[in-house]
Protein backbone atom coordinates (compact mmCIF):
# COMPACT_ATOMS: atom_id res chain seq x y z
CA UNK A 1 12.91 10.25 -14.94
CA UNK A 2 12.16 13.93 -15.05
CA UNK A 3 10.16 15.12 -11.77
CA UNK A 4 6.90 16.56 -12.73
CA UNK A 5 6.37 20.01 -13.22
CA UNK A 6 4.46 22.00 -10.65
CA UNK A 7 1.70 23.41 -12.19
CA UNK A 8 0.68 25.40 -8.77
CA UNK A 9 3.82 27.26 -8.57
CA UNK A 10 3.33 31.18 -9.86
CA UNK A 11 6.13 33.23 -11.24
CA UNK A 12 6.86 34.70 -7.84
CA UNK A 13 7.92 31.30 -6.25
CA UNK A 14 4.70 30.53 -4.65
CA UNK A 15 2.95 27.45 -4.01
CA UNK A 16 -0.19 27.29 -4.19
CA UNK A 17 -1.53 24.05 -1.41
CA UNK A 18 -4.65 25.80 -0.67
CA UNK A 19 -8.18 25.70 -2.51
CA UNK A 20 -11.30 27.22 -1.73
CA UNK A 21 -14.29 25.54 -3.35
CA UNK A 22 -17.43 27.41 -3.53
CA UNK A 23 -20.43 25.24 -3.76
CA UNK A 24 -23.43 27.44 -4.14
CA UNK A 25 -24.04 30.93 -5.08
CA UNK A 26 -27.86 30.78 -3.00
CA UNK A 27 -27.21 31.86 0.99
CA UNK A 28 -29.73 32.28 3.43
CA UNK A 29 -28.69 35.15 4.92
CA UNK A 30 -28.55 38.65 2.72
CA UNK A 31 -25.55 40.47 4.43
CA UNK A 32 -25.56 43.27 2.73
CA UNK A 33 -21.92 43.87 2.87
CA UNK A 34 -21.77 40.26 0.37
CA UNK A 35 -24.84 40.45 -1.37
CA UNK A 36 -25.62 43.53 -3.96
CA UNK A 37 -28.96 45.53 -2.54
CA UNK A 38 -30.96 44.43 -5.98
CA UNK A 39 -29.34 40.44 -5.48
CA UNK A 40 -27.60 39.05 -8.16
CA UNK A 41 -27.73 37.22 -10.72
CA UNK A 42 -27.84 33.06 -10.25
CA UNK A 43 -25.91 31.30 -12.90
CA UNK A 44 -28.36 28.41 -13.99
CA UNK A 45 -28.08 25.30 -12.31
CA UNK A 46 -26.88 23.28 -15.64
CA UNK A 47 -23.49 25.98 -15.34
CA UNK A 48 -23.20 24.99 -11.59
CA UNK A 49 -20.21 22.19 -10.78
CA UNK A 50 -22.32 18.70 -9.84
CA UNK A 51 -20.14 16.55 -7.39
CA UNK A 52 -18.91 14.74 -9.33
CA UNK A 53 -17.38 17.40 -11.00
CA UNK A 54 -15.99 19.29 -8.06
CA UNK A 55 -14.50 16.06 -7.18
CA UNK A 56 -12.82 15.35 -10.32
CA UNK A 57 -11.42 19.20 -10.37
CA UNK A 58 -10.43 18.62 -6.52
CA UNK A 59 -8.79 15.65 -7.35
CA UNK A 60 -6.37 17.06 -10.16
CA UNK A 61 -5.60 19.74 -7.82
CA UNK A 62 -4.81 17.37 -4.88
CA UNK A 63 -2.69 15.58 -7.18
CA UNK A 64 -0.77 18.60 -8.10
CA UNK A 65 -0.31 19.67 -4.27
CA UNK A 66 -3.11 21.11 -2.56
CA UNK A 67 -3.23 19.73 1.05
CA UNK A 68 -5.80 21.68 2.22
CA UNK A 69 -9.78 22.20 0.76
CA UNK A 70 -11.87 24.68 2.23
CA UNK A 71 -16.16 24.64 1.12
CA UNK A 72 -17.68 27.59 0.91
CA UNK A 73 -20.71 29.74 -0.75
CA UNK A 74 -22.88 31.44 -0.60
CA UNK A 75 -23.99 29.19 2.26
CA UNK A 76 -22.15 25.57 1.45
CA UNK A 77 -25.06 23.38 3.66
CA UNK A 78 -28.27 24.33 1.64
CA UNK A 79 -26.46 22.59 -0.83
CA UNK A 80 -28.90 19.14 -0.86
CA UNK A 81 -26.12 16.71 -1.94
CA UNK A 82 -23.50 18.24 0.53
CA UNK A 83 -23.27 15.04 2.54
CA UNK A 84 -22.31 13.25 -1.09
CA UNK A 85 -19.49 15.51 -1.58
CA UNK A 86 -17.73 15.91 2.04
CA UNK A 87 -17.96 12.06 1.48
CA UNK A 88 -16.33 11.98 -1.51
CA UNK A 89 -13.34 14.89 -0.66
CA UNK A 90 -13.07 13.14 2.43
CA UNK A 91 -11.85 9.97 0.02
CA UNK A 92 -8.67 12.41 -1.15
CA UNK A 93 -5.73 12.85 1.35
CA UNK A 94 -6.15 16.45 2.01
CA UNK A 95 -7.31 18.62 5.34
CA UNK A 96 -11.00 19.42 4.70
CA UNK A 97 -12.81 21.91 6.10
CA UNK A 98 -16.19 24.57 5.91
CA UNK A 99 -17.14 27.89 6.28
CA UNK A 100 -20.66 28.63 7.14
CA UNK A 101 -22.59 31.09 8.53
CA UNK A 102 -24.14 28.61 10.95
CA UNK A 103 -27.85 28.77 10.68
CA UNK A 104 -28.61 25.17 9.71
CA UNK A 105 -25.22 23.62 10.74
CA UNK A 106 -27.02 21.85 14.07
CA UNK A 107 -28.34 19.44 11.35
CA UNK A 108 -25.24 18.42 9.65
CA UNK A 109 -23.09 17.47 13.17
CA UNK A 110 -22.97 14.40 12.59
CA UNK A 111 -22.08 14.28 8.87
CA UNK A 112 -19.25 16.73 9.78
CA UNK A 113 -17.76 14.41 11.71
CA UNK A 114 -18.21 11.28 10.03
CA UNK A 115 -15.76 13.33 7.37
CA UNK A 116 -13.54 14.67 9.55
CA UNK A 117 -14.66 18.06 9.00
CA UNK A 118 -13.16 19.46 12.24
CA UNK A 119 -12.18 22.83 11.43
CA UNK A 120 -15.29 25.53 11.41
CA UNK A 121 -15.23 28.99 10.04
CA UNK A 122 -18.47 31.04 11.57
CA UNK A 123 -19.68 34.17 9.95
CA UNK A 124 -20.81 36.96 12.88
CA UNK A 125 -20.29 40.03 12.44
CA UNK A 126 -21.92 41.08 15.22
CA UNK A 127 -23.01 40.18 19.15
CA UNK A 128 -26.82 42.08 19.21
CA UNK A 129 -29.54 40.67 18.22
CA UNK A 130 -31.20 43.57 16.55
CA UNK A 131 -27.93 44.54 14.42
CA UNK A 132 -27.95 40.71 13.34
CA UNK A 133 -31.34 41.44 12.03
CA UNK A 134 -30.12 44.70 10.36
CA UNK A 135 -26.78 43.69 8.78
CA UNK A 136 -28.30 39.86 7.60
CA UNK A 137 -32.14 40.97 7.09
CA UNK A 138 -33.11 37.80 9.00
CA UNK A 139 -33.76 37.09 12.46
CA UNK A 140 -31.18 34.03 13.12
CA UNK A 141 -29.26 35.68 15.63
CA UNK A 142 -30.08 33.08 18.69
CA UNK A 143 -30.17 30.31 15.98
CA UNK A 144 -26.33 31.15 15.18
CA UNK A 145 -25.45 31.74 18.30
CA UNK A 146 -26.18 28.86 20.12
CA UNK A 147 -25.22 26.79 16.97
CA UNK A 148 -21.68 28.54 18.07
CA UNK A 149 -21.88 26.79 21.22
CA UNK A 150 -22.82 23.63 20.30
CA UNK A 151 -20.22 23.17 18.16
CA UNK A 152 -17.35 24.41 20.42
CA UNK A 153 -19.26 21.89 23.03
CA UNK A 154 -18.83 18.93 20.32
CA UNK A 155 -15.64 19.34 20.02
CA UNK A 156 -14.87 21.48 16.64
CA UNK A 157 -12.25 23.40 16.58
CA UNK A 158 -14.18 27.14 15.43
CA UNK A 159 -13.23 30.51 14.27
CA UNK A 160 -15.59 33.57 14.35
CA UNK A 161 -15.36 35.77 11.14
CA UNK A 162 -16.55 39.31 11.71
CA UNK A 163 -16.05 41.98 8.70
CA UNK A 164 -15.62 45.15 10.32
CA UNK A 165 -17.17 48.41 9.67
CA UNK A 166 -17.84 51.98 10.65
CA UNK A 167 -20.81 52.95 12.19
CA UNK A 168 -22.22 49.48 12.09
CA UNK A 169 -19.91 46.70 14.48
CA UNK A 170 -16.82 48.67 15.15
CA UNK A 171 -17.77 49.15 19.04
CA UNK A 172 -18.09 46.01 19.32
CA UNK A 173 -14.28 44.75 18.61
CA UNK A 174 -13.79 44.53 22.58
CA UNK A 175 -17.18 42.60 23.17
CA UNK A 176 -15.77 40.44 20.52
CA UNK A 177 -12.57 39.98 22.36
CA UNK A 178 -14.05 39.10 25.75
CA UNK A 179 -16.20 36.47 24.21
CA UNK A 180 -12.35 34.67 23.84
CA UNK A 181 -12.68 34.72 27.75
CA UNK A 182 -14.39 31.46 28.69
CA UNK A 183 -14.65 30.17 25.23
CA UNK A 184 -12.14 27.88 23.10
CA UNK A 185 -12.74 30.63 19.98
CA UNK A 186 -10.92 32.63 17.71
CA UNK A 187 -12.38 35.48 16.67
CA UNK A 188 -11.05 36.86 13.32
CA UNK A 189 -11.77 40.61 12.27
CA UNK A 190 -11.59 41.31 8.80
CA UNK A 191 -11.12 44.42 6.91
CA UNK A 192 -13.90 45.26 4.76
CA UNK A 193 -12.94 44.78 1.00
CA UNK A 194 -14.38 46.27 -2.31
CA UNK A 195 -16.62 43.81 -4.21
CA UNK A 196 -19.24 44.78 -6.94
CA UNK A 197 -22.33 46.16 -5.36
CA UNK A 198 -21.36 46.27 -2.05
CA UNK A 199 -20.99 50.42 -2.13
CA UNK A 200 -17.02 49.87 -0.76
CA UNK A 201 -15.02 53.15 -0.16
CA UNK A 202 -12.06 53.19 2.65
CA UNK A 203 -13.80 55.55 4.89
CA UNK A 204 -16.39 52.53 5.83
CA UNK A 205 -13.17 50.47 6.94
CA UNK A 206 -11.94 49.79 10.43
CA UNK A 207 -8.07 49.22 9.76
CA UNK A 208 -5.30 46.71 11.25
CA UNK A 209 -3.96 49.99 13.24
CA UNK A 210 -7.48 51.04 14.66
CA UNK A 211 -8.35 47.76 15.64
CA UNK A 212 -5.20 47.59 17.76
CA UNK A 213 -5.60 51.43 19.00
CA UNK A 214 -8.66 49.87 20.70
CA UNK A 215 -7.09 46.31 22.01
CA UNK A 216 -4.30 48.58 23.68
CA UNK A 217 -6.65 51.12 24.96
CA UNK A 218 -9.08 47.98 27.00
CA UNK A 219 -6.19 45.78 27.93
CA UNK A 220 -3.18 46.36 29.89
CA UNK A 221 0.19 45.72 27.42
CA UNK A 222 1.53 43.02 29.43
CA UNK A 223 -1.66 41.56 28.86
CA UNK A 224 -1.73 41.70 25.20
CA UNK A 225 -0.08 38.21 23.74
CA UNK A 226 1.33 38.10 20.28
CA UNK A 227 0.97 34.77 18.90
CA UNK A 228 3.36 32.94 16.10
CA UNK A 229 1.12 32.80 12.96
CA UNK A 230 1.35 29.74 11.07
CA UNK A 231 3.15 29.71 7.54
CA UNK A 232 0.79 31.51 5.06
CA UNK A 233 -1.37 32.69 7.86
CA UNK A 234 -3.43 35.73 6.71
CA UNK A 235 -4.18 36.61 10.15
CA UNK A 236 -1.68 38.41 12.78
CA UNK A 237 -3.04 36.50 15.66
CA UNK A 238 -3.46 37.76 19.69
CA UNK A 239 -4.65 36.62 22.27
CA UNK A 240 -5.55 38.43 25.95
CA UNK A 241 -3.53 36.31 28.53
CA UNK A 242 -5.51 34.21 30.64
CA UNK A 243 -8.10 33.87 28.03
CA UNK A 244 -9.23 30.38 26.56
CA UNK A 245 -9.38 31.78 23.03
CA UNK A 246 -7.90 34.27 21.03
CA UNK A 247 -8.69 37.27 18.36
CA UNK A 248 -6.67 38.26 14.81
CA UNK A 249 -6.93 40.73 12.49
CA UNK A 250 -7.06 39.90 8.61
CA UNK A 251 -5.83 43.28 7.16
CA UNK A 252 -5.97 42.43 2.96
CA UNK A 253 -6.49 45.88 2.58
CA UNK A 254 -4.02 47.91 4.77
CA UNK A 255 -1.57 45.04 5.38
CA UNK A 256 -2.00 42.84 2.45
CA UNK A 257 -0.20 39.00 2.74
CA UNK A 258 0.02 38.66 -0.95
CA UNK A 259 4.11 37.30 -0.62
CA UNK A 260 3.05 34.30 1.27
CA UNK A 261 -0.49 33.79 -0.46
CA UNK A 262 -1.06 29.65 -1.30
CA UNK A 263 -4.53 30.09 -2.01
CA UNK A 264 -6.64 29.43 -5.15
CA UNK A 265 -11.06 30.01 -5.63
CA UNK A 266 -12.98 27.96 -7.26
CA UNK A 267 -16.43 29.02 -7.66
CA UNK A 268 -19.34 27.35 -8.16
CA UNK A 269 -19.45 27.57 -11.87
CA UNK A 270 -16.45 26.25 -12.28
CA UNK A 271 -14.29 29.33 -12.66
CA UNK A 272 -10.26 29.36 -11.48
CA UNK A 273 -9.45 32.64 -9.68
CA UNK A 274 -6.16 33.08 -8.86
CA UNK A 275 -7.17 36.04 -6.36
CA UNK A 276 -9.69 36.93 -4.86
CA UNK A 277 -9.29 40.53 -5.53
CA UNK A 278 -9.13 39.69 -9.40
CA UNK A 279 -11.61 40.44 -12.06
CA UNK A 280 -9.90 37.43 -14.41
CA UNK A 281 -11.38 34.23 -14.17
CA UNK A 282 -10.00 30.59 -15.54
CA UNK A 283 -13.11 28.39 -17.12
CA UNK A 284 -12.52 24.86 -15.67
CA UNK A 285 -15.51 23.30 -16.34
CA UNK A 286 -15.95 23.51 -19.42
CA UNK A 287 -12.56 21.79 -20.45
CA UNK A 288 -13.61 19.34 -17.90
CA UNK A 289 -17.60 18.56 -19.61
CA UNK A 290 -15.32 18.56 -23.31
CA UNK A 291 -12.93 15.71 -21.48
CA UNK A 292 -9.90 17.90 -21.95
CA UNK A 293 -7.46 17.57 -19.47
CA UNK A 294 -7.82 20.85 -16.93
CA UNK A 295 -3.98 20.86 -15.73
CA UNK A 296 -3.20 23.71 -18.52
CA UNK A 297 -5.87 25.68 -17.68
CA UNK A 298 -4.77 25.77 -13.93
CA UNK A 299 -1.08 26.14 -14.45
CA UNK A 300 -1.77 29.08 -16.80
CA UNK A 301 -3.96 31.06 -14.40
CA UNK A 302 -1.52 30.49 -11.52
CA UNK A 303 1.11 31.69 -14.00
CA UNK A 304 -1.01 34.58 -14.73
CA UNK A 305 -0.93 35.60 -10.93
CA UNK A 306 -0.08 39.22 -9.75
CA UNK A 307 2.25 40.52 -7.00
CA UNK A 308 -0.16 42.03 -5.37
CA UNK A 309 -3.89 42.32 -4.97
CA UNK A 310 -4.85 41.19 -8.49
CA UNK A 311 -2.93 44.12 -9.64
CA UNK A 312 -4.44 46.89 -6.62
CA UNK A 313 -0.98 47.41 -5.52
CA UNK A 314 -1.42 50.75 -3.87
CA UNK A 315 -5.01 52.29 -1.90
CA UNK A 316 -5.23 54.53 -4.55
CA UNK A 317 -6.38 51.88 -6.64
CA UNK A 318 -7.72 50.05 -4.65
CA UNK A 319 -10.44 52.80 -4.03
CA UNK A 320 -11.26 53.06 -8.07
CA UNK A 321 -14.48 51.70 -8.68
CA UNK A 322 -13.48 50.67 -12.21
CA UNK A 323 -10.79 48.22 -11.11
CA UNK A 324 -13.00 46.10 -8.43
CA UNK A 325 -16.41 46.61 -10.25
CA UNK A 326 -15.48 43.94 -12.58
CA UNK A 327 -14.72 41.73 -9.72
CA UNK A 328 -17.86 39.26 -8.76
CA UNK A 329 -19.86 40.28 -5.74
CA UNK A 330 -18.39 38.35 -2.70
CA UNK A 331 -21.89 35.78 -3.00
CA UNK A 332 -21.02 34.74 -6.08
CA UNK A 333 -17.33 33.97 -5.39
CA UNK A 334 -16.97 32.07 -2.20
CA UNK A 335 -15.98 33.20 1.08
């Protein structure tokens, strides 16, 4: 009997275990740096996966190999049938978990747990109230903040994700770090990335190398831990010794993991993207409603896969607006 192909294998030798399943393209927060000024676009609901569907699409995948499923949006919990589907992905044998930027979460404990949904990706991307305000255009900040707490105190394991920029929440990398001090957390800095609308050019960013410049510059060396990142990581991962948490850096920009990458998006409509710096999209959703089988469809846009950065190999082209333009704004394609 000949073994089964692997359809989530992509001409470079990589496997592809990890999917990212937006549910919702709404959010309740407007961080500008996600969201276009002017807003986008909604795709109408009837165009939207129901769950049923995104179980029947996470199912084929978790057949072919994906061990790990990751919800996001938009902001996954306004979602009103979200307790229907973590129940039914919580039926597959796969590692579930959600990323959420925390301002309703304090409802859902509970239901989290009952599904095993241990593993908690926070969006912050800053520690001031009034900058919350600025960067979000609502006034959450205590909301999110204590909902932070609560969750470390009920036991979820949580990770912080701040997007870095100039002039807005780069002074605050070492407040960041410090709140690793008393607190089970990992805080995760993220190099800003070009999406359409969100007025990207490198000169905004806050880079791998200046991140660091400032670690070494509040923290004695011997203080400074490198930790072992975990196979496929995208995060180099720290931590200040004697801390209970840690900090990392995701550098897709100026220190790109594309060699290692296992991950796949799956946005809310129903569209495949091998990359989430790629402007080509795979429609699953509509083979699925025409009851055609959707393994094709998947193997051929893993196939399809680039090297690097859906093509941006170098910064130069990375920083032409006509190659991440026709990307989706960051709302639209899931965190």
């Amino acid at each position: 009997m000949n073994k089964k192909e692997n359809i989530l294998l992509d001409s470079f030798g990589r496997e592809h275990t990890y999917l990212r399943i937006s549910l919702v393209e709404r959010c309740n927060l407007r961080c500008f740096y996600c969201m276009p000024e002017e807003g986008v676009q909604l795709t109408p609901k009837s165009h939207l996966m129901s769950y049923e569907e995104i179980y029947e699409i996470a199912k084929t995948f978790v057949t072919n190999g994906v061990t790990k499923i990751r919800l996001t949006g938009g902001e996954p919990l306004i979602r009103k049938d979200i307790p229907i589907i973590l129940e039914k992905l919580a039926s597959l044998p796969v590692e579930l978990s959600i990323t959420s930027n925390a301002v309703i979460i304090h409802k859902f404990i509970d239901t989290l747990k009952e599904f095993g949904v241990n593993n908690i990706n926070v969006s912050l991307d800053t520690l001031v109230k009034e900058k919350f305000k600025n960067i979000t255009l609502r006034d959450h900040f205590e909301v999110v903040y204590n909902n932070i707490l609560l969750l470390i105190k009920e036991g979820f394991k949580v990770k912080i994700n701040a997007v870095l920029m100039k002039g807005v929440n780069d002074n605050e990398i070492i407040d960041f770090i410090n709140f690793t001090k008393d607190l089970p957390v990992s805080v995760r800095f993220i190099e800003f990335m070009p999406f359409d609308g969100n007025k990207w050019d490198l000169s905004k960013m806050v880079s791998y190398k200046e991140v660091m410049e400032q670690v070494n510059n509040a923290f004695e060396e011997t203080a400074i831990e490198r930790l072992k990142d975990s196979p496929n990581d995208t995060a180099k991962n720290y931590k200040i010794k004697g801390f209970k948490g840690s900090f990392a850096i995701i550098s897709s920009v100026t220190n790109p993991f594309c060699d290692s990458c296992n991950r796949l998006r799956l946005t809310a409509n129903g569209q495949l993207k091998n990359c989430l710096f790629s402007s080509s999209e795979s429609d699953l959703l509509t083979a699925l409603r025409k009851g055609e089988s959707i393994e094709p469809v998947i193997q051929k846009a893993v196939q399809s896969k680039l090297k690097m950065r859906g093509g941006m190999d170098t910064i130069d082209k990375l920083q032409d607006p006509n190659k991440h333009n026709k990307n989706r704004s960051m709302i639209t394609i899931g965190g």
